[in-house]
C-alpha atoms as a PDB file:
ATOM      1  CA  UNK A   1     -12.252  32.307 -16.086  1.00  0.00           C
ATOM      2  CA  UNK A   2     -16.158  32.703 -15.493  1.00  0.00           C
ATOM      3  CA  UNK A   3     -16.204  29.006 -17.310  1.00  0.00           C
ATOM      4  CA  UNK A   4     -14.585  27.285 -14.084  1.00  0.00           C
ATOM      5  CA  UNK A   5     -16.715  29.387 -11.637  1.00  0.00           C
ATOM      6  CA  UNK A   6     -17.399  27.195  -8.896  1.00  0.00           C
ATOM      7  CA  UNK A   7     -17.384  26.335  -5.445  1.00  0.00           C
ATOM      8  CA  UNK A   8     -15.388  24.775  -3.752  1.00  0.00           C
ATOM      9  CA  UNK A   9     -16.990  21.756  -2.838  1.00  0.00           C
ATOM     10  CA  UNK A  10     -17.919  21.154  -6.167  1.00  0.00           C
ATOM     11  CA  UNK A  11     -14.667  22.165  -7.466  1.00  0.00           C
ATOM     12  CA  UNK A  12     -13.001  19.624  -5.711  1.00  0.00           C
ATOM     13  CA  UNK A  13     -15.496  16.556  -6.874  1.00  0.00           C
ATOM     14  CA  UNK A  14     -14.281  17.945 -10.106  1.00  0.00           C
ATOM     15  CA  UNK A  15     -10.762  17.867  -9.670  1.00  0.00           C
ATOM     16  CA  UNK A  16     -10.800  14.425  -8.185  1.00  0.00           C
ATOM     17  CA  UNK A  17     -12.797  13.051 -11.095  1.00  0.00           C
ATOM     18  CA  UNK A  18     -10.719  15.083 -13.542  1.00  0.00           C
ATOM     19  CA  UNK A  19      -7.617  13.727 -12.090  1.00  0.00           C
ATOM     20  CA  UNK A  20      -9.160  10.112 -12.276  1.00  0.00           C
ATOM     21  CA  UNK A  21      -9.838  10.303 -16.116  1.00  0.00           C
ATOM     22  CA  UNK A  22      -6.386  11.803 -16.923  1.00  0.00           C
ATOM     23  CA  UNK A  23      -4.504   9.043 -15.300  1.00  0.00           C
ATOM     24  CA  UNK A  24      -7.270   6.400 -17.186  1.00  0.00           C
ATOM     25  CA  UNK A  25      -8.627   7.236 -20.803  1.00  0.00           C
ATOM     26  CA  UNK A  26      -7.630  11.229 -21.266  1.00  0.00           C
ATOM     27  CA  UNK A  27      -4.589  13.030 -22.029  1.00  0.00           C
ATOM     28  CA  UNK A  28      -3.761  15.462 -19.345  1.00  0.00           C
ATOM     29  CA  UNK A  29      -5.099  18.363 -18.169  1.00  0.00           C
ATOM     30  CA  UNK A  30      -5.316  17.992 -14.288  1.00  0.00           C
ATOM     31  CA  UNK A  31      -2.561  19.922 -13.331  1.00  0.00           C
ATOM     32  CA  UNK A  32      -4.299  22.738 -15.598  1.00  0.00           C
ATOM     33  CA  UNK A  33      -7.637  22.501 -13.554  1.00  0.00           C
ATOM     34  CA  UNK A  34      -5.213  22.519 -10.550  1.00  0.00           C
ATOM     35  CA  UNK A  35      -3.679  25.718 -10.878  1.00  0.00           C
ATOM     36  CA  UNK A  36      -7.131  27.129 -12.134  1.00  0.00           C
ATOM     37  CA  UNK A  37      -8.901  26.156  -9.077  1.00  0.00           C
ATOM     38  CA  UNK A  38      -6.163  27.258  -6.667  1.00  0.00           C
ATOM     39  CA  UNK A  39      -6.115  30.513  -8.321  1.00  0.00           C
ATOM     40  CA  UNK A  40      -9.692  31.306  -7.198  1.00  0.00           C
ATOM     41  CA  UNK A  41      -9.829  28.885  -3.898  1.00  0.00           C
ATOM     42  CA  UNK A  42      -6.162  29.569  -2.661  1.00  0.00           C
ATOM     43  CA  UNK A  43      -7.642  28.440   1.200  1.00  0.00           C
ATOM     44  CA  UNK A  44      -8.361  24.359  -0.487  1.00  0.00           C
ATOM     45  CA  UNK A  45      -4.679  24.042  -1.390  1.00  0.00           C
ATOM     46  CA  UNK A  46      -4.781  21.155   0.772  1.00  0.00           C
ATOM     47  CA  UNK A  47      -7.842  19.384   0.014  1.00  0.00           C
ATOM     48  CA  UNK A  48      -7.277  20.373  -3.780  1.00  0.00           C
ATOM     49  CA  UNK A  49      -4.009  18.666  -3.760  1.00  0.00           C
ATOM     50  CA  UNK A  50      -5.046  15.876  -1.941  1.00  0.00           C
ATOM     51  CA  UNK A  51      -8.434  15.176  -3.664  1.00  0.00           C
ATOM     52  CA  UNK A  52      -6.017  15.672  -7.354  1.00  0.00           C
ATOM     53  CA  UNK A  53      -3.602  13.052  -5.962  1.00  0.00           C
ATOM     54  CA  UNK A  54      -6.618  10.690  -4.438  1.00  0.00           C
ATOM     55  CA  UNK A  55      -7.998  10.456  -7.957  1.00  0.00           C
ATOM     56  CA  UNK A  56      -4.492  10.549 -10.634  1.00  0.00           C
ATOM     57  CA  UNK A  57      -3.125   7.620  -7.765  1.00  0.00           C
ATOM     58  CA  UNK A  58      -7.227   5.849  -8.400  1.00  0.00           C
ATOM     59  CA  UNK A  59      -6.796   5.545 -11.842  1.00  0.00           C
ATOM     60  CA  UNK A  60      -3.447   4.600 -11.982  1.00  0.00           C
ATOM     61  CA  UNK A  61      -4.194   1.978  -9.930  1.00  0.00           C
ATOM     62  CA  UNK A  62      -6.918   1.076 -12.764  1.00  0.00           C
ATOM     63  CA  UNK A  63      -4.269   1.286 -15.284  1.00  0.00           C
ATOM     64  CA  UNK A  64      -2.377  -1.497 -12.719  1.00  0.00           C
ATOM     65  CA  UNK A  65      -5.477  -3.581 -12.705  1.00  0.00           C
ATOM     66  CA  UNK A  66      -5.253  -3.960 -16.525  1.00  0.00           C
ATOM     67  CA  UNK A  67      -2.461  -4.817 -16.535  1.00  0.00           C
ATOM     68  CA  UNK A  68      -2.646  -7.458 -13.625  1.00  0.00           C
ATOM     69  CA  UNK A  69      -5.782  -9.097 -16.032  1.00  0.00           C
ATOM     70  CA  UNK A  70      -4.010  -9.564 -19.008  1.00  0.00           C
ATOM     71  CA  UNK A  71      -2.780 -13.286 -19.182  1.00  0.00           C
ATOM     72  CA  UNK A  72       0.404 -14.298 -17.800  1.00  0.00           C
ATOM     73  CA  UNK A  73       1.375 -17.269 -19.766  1.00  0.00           C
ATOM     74  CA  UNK A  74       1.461 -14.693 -22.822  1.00  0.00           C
ATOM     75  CA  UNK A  75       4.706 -13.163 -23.059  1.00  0.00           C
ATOM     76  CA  UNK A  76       4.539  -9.781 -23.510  1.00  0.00           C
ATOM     77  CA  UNK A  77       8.121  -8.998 -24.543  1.00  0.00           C
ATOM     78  CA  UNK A  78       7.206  -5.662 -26.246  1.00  0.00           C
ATOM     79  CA  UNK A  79       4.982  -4.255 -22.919  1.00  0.00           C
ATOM     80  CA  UNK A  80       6.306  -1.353 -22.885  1.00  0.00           C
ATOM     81  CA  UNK A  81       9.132  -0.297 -19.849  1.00  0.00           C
ATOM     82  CA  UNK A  82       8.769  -3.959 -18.934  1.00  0.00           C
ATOM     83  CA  UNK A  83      12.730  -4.027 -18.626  1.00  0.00           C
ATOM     84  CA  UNK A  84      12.872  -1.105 -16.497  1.00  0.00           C
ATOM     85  CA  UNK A  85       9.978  -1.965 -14.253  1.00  0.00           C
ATOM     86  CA  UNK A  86      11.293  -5.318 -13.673  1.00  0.00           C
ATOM     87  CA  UNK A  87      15.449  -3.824 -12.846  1.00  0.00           C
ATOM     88  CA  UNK A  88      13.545  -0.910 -10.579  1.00  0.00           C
ATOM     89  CA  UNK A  89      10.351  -2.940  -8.915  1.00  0.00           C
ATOM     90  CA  UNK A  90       7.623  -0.690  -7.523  1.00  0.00           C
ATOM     91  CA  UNK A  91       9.816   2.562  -6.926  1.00  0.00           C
ATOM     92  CA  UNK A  92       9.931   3.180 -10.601  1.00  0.00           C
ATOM     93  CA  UNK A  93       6.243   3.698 -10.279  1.00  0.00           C
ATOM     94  CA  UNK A  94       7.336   7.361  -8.437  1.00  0.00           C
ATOM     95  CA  UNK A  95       7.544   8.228 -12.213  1.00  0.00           C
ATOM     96  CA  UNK A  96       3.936   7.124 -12.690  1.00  0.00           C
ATOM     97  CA  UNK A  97       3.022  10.951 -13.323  1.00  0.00           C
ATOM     98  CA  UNK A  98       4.866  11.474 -16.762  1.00  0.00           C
ATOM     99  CA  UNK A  99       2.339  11.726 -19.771  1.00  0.00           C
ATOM    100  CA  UNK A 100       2.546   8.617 -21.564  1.00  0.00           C
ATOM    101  CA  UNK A 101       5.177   6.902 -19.998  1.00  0.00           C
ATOM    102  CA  UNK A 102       3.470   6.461 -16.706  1.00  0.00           C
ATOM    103  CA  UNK A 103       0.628   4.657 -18.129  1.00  0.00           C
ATOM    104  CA  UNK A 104       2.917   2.283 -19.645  1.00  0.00           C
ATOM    105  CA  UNK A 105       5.014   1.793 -16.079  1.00  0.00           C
ATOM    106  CA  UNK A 106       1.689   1.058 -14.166  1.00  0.00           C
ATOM    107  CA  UNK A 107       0.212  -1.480 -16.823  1.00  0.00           C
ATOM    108  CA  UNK A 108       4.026  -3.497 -16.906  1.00  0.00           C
ATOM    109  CA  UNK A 109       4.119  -3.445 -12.923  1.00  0.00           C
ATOM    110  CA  UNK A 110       0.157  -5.085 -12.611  1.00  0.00           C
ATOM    111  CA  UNK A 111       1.324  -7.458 -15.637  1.00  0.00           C
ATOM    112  CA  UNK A 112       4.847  -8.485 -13.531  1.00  0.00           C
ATOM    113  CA  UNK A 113       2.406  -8.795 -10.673  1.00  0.00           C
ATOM    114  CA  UNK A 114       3.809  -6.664  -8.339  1.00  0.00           C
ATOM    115  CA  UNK A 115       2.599  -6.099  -5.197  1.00  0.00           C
ATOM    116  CA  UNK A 116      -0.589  -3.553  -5.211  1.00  0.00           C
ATOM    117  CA  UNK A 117       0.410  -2.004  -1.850  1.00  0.00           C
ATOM    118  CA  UNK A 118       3.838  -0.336  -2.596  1.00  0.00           C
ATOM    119  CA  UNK A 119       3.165   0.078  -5.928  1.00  0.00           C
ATOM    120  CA  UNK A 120       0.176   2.428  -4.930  1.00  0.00           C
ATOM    121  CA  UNK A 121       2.530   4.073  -2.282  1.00  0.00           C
ATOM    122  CA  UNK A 122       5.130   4.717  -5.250  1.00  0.00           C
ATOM    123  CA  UNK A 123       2.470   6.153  -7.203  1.00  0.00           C
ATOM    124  CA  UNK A 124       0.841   8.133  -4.578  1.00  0.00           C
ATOM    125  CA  UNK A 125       3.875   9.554  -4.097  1.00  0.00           C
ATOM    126  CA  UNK A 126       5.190  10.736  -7.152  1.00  0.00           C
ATOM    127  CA  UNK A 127       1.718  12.279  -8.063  1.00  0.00           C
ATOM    128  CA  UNK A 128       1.604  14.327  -5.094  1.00  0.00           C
ATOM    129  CA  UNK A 129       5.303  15.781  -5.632  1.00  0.00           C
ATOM    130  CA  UNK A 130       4.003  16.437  -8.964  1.00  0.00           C
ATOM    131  CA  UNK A 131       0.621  18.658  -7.400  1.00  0.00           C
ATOM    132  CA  UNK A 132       2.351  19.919  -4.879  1.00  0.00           C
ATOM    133  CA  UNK A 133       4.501  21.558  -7.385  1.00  0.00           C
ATOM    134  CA  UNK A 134       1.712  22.767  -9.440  1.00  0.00           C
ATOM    135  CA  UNK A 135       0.267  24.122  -6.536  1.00  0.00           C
ATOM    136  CA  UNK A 136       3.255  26.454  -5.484  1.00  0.00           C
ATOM    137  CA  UNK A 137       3.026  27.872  -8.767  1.00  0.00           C
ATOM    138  CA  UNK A 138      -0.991  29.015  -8.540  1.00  0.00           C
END
């Protein structure tokens, strides 16, 4: 694990851009660099979850904002989860951590225009479950 030898501060800038960029343009790997840097800083569980769920909840909330851009007076019929989103409103978005799916749940609720507030709550939420668990296993 000499590869991921850092400290802590700079561990943490890492893990909050890491956890940005996995919730945006790449496929996972967060929770990986979670449980890594846990297992060699066990004293920044707290600011290591927080800073992994400060950046996954930031880019989700990009992911959001795309969708709140695209134009409304195109139906989008085939958006995918629309249906759900729109039956379950912003607590769906609790599910905003699963690979794949979660992208698609935060780009239908900025599309339906949901409210940015509790839909970044909902988010927030379910990503820091999601750490938290991670965490208890480093």
């Amino acid at each position: 694990m000499e590869w991921v030898d850092v400290t802590a501060g700079t561990g943490l800038w890492g893990l909050l851009a890491a956890s940005f960029l996995s919730a945006t343009v790449l496929p996972g790997g967060s929770e990986a660099l979670l449980w890594v840097f846990l297992r060699q800083h066990p004293a920044e569980l707290w600011p290591a979850v927080m800073f992994a769920t400060l950046g996954n909840t930031a880019g989700a909330m990009t992911s959001w904002w795309g969708g709140r851009v695209l134009p409304k007076w195109r139906r989008l019929d085939n958006l995918p989860h629309r249906d759900k989103v729109e039956r379950w409103g912003s607590p769906i978005l609790l599910l905003s951590w699963l690979p794949i799916v979660g992208d698609a749940l935060c780009l239908a609720a900025g599309w339906l225009r949901l409210h940015w507030l509790p839909c970044c709550l909902f988010m927030a939420a379910g990503k820091f479950l999601r750490y938290w668990l991670v965490a208890q296993a480093a």
